[in-house]
PDB file of N, CA and C in Angstrom:
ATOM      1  N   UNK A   1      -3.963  -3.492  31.622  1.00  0.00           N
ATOM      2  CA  UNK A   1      -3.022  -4.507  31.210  1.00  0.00           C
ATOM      3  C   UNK A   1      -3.810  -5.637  30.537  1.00  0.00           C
ATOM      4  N   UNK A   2      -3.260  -6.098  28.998  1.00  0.00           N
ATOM      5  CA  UNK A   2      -3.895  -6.841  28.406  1.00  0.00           C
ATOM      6  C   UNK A   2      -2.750  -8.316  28.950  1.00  0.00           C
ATOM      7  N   UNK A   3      -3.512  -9.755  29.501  1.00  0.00           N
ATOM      8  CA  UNK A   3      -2.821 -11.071  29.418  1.00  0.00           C
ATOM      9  C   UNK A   3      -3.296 -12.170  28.952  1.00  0.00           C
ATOM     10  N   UNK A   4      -2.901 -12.920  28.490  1.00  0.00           N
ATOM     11  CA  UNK A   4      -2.885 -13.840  27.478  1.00  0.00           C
ATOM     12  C   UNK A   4      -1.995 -14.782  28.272  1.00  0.00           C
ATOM     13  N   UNK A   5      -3.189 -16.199  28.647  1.00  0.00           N
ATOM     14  CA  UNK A   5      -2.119 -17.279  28.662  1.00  0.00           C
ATOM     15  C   UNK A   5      -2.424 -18.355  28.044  1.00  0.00           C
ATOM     16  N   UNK A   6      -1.404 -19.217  27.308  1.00  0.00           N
ATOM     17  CA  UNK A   6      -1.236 -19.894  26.450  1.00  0.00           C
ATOM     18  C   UNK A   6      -1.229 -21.345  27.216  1.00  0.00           C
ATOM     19  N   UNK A   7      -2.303 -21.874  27.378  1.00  0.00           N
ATOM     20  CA  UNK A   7      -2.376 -23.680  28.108  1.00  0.00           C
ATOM     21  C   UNK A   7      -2.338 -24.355  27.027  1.00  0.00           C
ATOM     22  N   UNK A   8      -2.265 -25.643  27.941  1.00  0.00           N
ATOM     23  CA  UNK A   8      -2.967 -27.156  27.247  1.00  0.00           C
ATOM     24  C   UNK A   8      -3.867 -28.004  28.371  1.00  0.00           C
ATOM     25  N   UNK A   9      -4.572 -28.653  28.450  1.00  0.00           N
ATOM     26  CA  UNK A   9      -5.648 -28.931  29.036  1.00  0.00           C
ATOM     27  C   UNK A   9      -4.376 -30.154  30.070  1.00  0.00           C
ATOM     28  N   UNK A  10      -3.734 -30.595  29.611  1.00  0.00           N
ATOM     29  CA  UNK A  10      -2.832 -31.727  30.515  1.00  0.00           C
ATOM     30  C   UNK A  10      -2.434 -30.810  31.606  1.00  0.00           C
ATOM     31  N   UNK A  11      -1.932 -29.850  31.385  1.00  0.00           N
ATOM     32  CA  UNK A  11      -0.373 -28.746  32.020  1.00  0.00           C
ATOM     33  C   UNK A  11      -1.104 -28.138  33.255  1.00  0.00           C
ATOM     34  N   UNK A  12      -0.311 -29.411  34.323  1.00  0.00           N
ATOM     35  CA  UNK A  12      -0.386 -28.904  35.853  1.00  0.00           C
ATOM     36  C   UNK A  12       0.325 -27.152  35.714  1.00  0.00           C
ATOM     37  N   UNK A  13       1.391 -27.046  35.216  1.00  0.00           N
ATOM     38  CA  UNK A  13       1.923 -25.283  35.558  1.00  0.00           C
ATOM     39  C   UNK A  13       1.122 -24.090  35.373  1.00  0.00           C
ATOM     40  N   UNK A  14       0.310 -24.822  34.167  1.00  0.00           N
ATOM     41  CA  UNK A  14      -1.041 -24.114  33.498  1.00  0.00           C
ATOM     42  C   UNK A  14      -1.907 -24.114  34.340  1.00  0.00           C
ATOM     43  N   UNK A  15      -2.284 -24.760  34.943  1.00  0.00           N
ATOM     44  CA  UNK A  15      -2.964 -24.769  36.557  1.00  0.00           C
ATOM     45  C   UNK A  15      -2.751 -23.576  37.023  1.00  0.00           C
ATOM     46  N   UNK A  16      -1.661 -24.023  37.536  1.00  0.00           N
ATOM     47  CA  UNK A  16      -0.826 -23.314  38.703  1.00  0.00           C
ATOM     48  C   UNK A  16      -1.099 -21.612  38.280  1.00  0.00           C
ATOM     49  N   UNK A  17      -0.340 -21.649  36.871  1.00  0.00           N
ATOM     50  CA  UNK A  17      -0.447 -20.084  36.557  1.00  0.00           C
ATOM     51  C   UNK A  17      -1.380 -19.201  36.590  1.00  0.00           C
ATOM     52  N   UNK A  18      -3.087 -20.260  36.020  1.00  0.00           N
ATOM     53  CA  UNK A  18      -4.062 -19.154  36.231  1.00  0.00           C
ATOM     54  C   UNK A  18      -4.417 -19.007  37.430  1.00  0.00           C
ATOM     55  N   UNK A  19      -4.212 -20.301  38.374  1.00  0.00           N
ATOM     56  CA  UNK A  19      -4.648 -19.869  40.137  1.00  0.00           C
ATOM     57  C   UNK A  19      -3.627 -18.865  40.778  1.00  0.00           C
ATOM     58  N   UNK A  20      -3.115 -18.209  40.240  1.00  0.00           N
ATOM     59  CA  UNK A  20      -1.613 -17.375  40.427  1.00  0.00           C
ATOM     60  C   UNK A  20      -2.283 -15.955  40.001  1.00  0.00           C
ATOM     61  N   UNK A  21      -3.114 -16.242  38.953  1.00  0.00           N
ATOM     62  CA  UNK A  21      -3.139 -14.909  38.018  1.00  0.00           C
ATOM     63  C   UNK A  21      -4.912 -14.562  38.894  1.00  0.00           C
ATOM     64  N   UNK A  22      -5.930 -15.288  39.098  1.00  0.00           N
ATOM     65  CA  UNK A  22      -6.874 -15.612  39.621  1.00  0.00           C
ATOM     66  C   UNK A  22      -6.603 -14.811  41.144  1.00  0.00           C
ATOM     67  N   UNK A  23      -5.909 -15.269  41.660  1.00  0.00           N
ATOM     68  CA  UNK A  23      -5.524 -15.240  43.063  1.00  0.00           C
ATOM     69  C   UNK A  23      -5.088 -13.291  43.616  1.00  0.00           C
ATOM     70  N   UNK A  24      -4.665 -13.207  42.539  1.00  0.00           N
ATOM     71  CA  UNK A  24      -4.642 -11.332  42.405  1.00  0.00           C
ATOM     72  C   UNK A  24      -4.651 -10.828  41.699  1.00  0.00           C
ATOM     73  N   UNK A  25      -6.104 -11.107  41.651  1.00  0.00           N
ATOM     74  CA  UNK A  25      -7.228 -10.890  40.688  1.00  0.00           C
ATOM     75  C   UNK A  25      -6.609  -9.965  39.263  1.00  0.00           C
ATOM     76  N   UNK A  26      -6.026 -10.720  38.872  1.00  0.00           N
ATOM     77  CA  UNK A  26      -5.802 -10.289  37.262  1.00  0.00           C
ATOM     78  C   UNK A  26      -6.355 -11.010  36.154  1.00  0.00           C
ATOM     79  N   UNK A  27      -7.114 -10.114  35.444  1.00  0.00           N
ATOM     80  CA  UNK A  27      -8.161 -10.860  34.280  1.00  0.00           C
ATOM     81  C   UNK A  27      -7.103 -11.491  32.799  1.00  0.00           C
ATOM     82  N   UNK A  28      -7.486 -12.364  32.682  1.00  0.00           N
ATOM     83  CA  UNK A  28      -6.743 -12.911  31.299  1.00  0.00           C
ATOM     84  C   UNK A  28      -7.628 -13.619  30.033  1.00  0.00           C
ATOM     85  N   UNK A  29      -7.210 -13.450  29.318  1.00  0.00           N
ATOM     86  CA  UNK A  29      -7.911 -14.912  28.090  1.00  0.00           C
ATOM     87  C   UNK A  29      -6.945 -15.928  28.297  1.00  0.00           C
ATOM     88  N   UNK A  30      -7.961 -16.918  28.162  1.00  0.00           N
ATOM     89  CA  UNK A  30      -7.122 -17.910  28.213  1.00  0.00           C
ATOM     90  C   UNK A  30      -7.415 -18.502  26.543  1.00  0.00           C
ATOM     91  N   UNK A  31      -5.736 -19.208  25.893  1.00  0.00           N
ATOM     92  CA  UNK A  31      -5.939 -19.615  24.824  1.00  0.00           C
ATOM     93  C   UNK A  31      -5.590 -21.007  24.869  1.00  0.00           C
ATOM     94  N   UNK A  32      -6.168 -21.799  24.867  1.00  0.00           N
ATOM     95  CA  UNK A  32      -5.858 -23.667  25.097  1.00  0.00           C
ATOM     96  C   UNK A  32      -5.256 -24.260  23.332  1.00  0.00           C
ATOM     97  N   UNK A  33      -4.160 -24.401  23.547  1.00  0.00           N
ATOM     98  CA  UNK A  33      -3.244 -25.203  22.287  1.00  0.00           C
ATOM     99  C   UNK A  33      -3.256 -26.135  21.592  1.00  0.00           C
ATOM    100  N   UNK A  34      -4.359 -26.463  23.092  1.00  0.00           N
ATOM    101  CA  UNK A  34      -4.525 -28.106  22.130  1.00  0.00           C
ATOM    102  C   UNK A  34      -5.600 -28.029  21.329  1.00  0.00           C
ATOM    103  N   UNK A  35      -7.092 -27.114  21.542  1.00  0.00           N
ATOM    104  CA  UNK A  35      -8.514 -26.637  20.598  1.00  0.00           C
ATOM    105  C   UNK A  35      -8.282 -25.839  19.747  1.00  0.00           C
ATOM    106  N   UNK A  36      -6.996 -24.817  19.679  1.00  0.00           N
ATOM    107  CA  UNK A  36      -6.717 -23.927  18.413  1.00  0.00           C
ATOM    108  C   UNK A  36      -5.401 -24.310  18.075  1.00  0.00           C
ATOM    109  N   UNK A  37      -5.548 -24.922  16.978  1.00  0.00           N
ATOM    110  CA  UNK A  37      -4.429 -24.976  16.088  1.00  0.00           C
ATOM    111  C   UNK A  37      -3.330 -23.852  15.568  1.00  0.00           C
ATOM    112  N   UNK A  38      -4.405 -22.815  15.254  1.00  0.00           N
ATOM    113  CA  UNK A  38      -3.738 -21.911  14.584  1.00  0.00           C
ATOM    114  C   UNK A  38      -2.912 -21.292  16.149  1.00  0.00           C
ATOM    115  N   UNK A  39      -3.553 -21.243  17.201  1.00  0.00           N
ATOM    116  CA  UNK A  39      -3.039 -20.932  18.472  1.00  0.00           C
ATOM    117  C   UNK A  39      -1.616 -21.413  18.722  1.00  0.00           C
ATOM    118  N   UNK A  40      -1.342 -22.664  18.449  1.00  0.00           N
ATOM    119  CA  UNK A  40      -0.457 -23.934  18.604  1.00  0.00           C
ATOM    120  C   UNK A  40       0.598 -23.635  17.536  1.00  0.00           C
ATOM    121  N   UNK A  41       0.220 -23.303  16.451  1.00  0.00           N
ATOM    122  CA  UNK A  41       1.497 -22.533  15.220  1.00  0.00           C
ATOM    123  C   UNK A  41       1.749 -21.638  15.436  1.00  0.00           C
ATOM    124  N   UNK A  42       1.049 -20.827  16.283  1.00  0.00           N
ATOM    125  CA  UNK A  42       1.679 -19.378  16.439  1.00  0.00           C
ATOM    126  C   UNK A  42       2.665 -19.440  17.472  1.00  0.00           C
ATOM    127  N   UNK A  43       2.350 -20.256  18.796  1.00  0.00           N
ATOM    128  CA  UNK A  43       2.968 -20.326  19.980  1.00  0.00           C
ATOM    129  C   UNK A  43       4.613 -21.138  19.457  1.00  0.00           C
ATOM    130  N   UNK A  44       4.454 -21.977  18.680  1.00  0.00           N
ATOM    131  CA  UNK A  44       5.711 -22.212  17.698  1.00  0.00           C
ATOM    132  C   UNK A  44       6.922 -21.764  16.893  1.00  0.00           C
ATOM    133  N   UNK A  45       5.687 -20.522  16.286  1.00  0.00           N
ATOM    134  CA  UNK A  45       6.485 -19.639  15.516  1.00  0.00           C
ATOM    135  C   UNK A  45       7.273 -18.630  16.864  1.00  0.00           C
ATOM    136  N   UNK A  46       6.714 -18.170  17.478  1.00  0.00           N
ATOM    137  CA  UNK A  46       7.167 -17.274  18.198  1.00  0.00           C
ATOM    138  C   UNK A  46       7.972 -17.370  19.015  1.00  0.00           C
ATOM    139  N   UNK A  47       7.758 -18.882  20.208  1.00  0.00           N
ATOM    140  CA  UNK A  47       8.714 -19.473  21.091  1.00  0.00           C
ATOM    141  C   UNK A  47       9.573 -20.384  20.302  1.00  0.00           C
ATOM    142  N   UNK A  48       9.032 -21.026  19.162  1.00  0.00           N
ATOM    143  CA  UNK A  48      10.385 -22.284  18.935  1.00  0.00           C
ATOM    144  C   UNK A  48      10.034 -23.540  19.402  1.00  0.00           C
ATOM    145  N   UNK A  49       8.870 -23.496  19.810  1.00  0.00           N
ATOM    146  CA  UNK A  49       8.784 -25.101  20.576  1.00  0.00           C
ATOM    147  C   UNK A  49       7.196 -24.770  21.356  1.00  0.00           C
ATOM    148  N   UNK A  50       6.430 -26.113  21.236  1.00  0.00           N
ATOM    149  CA  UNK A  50       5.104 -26.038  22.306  1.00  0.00           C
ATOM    150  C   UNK A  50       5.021 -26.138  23.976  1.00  0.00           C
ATOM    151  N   UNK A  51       5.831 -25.167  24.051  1.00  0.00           N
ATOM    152  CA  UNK A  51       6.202 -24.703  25.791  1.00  0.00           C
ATOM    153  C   UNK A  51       4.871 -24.205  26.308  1.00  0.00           C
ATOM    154  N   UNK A  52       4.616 -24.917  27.267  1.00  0.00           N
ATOM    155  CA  UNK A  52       2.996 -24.393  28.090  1.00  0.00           C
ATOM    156  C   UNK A  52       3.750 -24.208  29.251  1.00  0.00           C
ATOM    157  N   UNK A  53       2.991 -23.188  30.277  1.00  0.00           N
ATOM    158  CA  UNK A  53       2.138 -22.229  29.960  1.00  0.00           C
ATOM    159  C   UNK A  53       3.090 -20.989  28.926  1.00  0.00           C
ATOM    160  N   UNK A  54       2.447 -20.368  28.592  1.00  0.00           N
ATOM    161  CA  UNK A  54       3.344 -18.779  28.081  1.00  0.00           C
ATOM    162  C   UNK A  54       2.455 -17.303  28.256  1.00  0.00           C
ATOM    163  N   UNK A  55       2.933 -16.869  28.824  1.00  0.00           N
ATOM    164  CA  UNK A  55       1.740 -15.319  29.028  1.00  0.00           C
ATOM    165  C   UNK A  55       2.741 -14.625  27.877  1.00  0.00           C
ATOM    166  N   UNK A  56       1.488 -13.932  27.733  1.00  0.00           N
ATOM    167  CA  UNK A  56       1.469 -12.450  26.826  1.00  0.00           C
ATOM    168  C   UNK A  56       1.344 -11.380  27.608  1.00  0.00           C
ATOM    169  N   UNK A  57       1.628 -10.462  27.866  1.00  0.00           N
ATOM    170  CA  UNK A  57       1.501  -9.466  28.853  1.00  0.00           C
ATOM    171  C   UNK A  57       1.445  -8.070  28.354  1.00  0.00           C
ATOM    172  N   UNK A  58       0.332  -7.712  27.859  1.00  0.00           N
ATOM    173  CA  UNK A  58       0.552  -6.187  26.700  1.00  0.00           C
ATOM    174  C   UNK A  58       1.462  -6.523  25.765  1.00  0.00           C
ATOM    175  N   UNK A  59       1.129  -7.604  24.969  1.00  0.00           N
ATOM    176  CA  UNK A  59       2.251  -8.389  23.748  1.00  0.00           C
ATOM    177  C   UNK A  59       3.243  -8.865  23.930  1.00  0.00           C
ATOM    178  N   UNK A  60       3.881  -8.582  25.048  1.00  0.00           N
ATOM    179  CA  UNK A  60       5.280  -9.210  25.685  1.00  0.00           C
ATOM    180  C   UNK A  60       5.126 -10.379  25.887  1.00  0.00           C
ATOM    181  N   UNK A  61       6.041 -11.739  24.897  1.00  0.00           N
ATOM    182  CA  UNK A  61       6.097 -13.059  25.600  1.00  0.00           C
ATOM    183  C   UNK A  61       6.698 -13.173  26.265  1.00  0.00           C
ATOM    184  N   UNK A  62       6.217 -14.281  27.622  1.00  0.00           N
ATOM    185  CA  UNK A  62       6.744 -14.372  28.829  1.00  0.00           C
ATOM    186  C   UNK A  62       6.401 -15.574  29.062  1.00  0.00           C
ATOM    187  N   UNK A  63       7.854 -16.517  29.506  1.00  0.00           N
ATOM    188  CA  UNK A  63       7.260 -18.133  29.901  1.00  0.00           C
ATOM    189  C   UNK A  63       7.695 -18.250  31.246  1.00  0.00           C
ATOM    190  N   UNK A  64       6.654 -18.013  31.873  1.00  0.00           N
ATOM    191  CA  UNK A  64       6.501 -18.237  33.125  1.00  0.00           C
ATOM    192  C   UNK A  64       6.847 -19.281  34.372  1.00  0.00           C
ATOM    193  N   UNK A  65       7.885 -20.047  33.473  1.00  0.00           N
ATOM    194  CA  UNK A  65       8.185 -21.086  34.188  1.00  0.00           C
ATOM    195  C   UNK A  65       9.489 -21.906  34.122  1.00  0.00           C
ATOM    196  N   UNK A  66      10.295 -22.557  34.448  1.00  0.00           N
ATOM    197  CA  UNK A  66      11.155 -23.599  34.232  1.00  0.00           C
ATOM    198  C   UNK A  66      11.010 -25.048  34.738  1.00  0.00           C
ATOM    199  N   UNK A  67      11.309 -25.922  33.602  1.00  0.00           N
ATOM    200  CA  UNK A  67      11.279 -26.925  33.927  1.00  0.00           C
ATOM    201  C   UNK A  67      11.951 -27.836  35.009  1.00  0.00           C
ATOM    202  N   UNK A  68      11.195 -28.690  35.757  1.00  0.00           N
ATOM    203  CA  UNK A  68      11.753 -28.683  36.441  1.00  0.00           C
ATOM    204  C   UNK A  68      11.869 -28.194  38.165  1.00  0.00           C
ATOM    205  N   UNK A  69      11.478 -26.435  38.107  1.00  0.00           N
ATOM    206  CA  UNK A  69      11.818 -25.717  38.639  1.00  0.00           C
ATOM    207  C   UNK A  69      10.374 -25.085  38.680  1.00  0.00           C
ATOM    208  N   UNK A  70       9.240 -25.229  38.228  1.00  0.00           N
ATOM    209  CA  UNK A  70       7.705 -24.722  38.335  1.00  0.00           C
ATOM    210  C   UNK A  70       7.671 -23.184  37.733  1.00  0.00           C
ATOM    211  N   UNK A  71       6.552 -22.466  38.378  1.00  0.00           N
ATOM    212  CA  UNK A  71       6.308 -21.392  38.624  1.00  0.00           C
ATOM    213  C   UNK A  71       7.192 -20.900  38.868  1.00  0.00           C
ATOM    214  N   UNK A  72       7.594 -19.302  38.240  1.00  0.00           N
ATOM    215  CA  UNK A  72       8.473 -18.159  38.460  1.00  0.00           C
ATOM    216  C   UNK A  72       8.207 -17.254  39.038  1.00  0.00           C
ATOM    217  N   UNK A  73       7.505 -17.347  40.712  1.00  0.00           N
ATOM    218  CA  UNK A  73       6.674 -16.412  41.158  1.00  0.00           C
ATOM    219  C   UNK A  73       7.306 -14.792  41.155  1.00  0.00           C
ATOM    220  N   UNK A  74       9.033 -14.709  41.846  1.00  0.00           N
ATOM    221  CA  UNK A  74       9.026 -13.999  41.946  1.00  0.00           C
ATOM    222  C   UNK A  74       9.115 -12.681  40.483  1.00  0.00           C
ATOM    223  N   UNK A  75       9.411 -13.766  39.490  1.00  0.00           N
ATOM    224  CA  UNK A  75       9.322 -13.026  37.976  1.00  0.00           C
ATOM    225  C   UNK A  75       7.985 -12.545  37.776  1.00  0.00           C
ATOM    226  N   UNK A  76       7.113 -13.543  37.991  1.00  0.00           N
ATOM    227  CA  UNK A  76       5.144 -12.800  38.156  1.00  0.00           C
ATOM    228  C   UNK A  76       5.187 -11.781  38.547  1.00  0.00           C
ATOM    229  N   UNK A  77       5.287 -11.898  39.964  1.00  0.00           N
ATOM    230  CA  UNK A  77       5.104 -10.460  40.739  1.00  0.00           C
ATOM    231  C   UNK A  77       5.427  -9.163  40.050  1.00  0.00           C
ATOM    232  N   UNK A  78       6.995  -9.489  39.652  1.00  0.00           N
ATOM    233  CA  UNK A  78       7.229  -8.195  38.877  1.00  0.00           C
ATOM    234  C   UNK A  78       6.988  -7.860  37.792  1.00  0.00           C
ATOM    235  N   UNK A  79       6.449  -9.105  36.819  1.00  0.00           N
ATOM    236  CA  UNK A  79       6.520  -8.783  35.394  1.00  0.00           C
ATOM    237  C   UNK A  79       4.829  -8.172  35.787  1.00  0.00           C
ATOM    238  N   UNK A  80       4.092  -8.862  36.434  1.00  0.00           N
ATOM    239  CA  UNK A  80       2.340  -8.732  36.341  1.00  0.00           C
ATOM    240  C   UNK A  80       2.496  -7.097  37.241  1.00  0.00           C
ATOM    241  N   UNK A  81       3.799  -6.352  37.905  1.00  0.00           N
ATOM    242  CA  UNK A  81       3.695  -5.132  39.396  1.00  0.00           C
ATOM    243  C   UNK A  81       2.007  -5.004  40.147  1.00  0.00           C
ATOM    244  N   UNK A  82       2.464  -6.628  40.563  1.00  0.00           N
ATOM    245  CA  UNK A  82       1.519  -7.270  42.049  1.00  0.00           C
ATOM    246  C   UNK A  82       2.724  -6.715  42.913  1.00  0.00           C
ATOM    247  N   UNK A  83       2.272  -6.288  44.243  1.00  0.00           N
ATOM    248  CA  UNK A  83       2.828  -5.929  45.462  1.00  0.00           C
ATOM    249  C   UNK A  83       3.487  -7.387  45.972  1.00  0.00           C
ATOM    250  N   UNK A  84       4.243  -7.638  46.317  1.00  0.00           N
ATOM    251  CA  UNK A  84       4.737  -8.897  47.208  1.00  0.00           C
ATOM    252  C   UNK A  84       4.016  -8.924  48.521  1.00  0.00           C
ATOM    253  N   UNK A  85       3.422  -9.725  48.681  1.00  0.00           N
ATOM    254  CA  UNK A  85       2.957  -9.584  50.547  1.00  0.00           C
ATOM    255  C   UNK A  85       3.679  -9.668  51.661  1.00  0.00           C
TER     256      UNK A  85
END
Protein backbone atom coordinates (compact mmCIF):
# COMPACT_ATOMS: atom_id res chain seq x y z
CA UNK A 1 0.00 0.00 0.00
CA UNK A 2 1.30 3.26 -1.33
CA UNK A 3 0.23 6.66 1.38
CA UNK A 4 0.62 9.99 0.93
CA UNK A 5 -0.19 12.59 3.46
CA UNK A 6 -0.70 15.98 2.60
CA UNK A 7 0.33 18.51 5.91
CA UNK A 8 1.13 21.94 6.79
CA UNK A 9 3.60 22.49 9.45
CA UNK A 10 0.70 24.56 11.74
CA UNK A 11 -2.02 21.44 11.47
CA UNK A 12 -2.50 19.86 14.93
CA UNK A 13 -4.86 16.97 12.78
CA UNK A 14 -1.69 16.60 10.74
CA UNK A 15 -0.16 15.65 13.94
CA UNK A 16 -2.60 13.57 14.95
CA UNK A 17 -2.79 11.69 11.55
CA UNK A 18 0.81 10.70 11.21
CA UNK A 19 0.90 9.54 15.05
CA UNK A 20 -2.22 7.45 13.86
CA UNK A 21 -0.47 6.20 10.76
CA UNK A 22 3.05 5.79 12.89
CA UNK A 23 1.25 4.04 15.62
CA UNK A 24 0.35 0.93 13.17
CA UNK A 25 3.12 1.08 11.72
CA UNK A 26 2.14 2.20 8.27
CA UNK A 27 4.88 3.84 6.13
CA UNK A 28 3.92 7.12 4.28
CA UNK A 29 5.56 10.24 2.47
CA UNK A 30 4.85 12.92 3.87
CA UNK A 31 4.17 16.06 1.52
CA UNK A 32 4.17 19.55 3.60
CA UNK A 33 1.99 22.40 1.54
CA UNK A 34 3.36 24.94 2.85
CA UNK A 35 7.47 23.98 1.24
CA UNK A 36 5.90 22.70 -2.11
CA UNK A 37 3.97 24.87 -3.93
CA UNK A 38 3.39 22.87 -6.72
CA UNK A 39 2.16 20.32 -3.80
CA UNK A 40 -0.33 23.15 -2.58
CA UNK A 41 -1.87 23.59 -6.42
CA UNK A 42 -2.30 20.25 -6.79
CA UNK A 43 -4.01 19.62 -3.36
CA UNK A 44 -6.37 22.55 -4.80
CA UNK A 45 -6.93 21.30 -7.98
CA UNK A 46 -8.03 18.06 -6.76
CA UNK A 47 -9.87 18.85 -3.36
CA UNK A 48 -11.17 22.46 -4.16
CA UNK A 49 -9.71 24.10 -1.26
CA UNK A 50 -6.26 23.84 1.08
CA UNK A 51 -7.84 21.19 3.44
CA UNK A 52 -4.97 19.61 5.66
CA UNK A 53 -4.43 16.77 6.42
CA UNK A 54 -5.48 14.65 3.07
CA UNK A 55 -4.12 11.01 2.50
CA UNK A 56 -3.65 9.42 -0.73
CA UNK A 57 -4.03 5.85 -0.30
CA UNK A 58 -2.90 3.82 -3.59
CA UNK A 59 -4.14 7.24 -5.38
CA UNK A 60 -7.37 7.37 -3.60
CA UNK A 61 -8.05 10.90 -2.01
CA UNK A 62 -9.08 10.68 1.37
CA UNK A 63 -9.62 13.59 3.98
CA UNK A 64 -9.28 12.18 6.96
CA UNK A 65 -11.01 14.38 9.02
CA UNK A 66 -13.88 16.85 9.89
CA UNK A 67 -13.87 19.96 11.12
CA UNK A 68 -14.62 20.44 14.10
CA UNK A 69 -15.05 16.82 14.69
CA UNK A 70 -10.97 15.72 14.39
CA UNK A 71 -9.72 12.51 13.28
CA UNK A 72 -11.94 9.89 11.44
CA UNK A 73 -10.56 6.97 13.22
CA UNK A 74 -13.06 4.67 12.57
CA UNK A 75 -12.87 5.61 8.59
CA UNK A 76 -8.76 4.97 9.07
CA UNK A 77 -9.12 1.73 10.30
CA UNK A 78 -11.05 0.72 7.40
CA UNK A 79 -9.88 2.75 4.66
CA UNK A 80 -5.86 1.92 5.91
CA UNK A 81 -7.71 -2.53 6.83
CA UNK A 82 -5.83 -2.01 10.38
CA UNK A 83 -7.61 -4.61 12.65
CA UNK A 84 -9.65 -2.59 15.35
CA UNK A 85 -8.30 -3.63 18.80
Amino acid sequence: MKVQVYTSTWCRDCRTAKQFLESHGIDYTEINVDADRAASDELIRIVGKRAVPQLVIDGEWFQPYTPGRGLLYDEMYKRLNIPRP
